[in-house]
C-alpha atoms as a PDB file:
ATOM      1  CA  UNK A   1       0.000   0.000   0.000  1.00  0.00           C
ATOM      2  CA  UNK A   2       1.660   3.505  -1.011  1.00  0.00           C
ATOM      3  CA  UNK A   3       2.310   5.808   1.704  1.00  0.00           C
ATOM      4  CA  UNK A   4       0.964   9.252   1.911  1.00  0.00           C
ATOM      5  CA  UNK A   5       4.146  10.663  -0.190  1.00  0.00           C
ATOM      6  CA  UNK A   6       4.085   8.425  -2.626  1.00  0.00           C
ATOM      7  CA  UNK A   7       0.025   9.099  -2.951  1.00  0.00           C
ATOM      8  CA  UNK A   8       1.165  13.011  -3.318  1.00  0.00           C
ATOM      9  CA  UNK A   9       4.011  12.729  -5.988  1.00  0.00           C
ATOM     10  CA  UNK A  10       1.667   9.961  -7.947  1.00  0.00           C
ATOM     11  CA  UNK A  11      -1.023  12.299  -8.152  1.00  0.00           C
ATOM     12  CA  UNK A  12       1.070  15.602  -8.536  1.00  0.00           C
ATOM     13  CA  UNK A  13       2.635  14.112 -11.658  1.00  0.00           C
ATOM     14  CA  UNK A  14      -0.302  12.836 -13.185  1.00  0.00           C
ATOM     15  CA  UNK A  15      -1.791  16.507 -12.463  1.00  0.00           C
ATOM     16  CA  UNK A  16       1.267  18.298 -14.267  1.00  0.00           C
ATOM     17  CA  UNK A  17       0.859  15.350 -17.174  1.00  0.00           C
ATOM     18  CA  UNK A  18      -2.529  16.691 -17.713  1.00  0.00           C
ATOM     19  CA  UNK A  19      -1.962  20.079 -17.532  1.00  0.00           C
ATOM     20  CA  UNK A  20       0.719  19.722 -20.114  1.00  0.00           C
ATOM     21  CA  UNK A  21      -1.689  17.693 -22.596  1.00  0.00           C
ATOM     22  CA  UNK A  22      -4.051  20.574 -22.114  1.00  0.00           C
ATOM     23  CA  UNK A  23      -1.512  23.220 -23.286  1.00  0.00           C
ATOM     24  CA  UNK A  24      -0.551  21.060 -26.043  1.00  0.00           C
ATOM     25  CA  UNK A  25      -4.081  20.452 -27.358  1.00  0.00           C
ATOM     26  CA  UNK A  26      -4.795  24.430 -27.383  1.00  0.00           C
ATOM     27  CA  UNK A  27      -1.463  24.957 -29.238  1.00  0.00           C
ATOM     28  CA  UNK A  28      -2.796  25.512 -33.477  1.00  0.00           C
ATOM     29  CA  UNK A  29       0.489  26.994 -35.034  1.00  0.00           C
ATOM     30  CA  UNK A  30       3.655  26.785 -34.833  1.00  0.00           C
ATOM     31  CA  UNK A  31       4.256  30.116 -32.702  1.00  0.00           C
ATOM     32  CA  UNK A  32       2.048  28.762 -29.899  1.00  0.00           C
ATOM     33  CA  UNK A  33       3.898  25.338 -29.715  1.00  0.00           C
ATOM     34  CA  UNK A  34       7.110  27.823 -29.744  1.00  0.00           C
ATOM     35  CA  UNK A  35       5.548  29.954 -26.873  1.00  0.00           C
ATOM     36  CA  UNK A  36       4.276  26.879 -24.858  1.00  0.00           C
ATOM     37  CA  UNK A  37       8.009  25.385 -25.398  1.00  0.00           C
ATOM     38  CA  UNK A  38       9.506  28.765 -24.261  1.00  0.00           C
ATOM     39  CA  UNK A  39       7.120  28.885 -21.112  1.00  0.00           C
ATOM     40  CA  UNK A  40       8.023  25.109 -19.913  1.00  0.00           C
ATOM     41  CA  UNK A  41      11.815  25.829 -20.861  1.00  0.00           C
ATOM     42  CA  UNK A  42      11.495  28.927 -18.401  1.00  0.00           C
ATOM     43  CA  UNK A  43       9.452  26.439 -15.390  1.00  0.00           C
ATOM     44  CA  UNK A  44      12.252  24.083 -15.682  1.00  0.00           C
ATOM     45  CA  UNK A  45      15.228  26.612 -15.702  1.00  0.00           C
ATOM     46  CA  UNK A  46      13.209  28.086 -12.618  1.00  0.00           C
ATOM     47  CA  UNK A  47      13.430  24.514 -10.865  1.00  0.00           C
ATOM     48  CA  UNK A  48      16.932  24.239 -11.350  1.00  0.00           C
ATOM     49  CA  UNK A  49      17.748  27.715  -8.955  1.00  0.00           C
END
């Protein structure tokens, strides 16, 4: 049986999966699939500091 952490990052990366799809599905040219790269490029620079 998972403990309560393993409940929190299971469901916190199935949250940020979704979210991700969702950006992806509103993306319809090739500048908003550059913008939504440039946005998750920034988040993931930001986790690194």
């Amino acid at each position: 049986m998972p403990n309560d952490y393993e409940t929190i990052e299971s469901l916190a990366r199935k949250l940020e999966r979704t979210r991700i799809l969702l950006d992806l599905k509103d993306c319809s040219t090739l500048e908003d699939f550059q913008e939504l790269l440039k946005k998750y490029e920034n988040l993931c620079n930001d986790d690194k500091n």
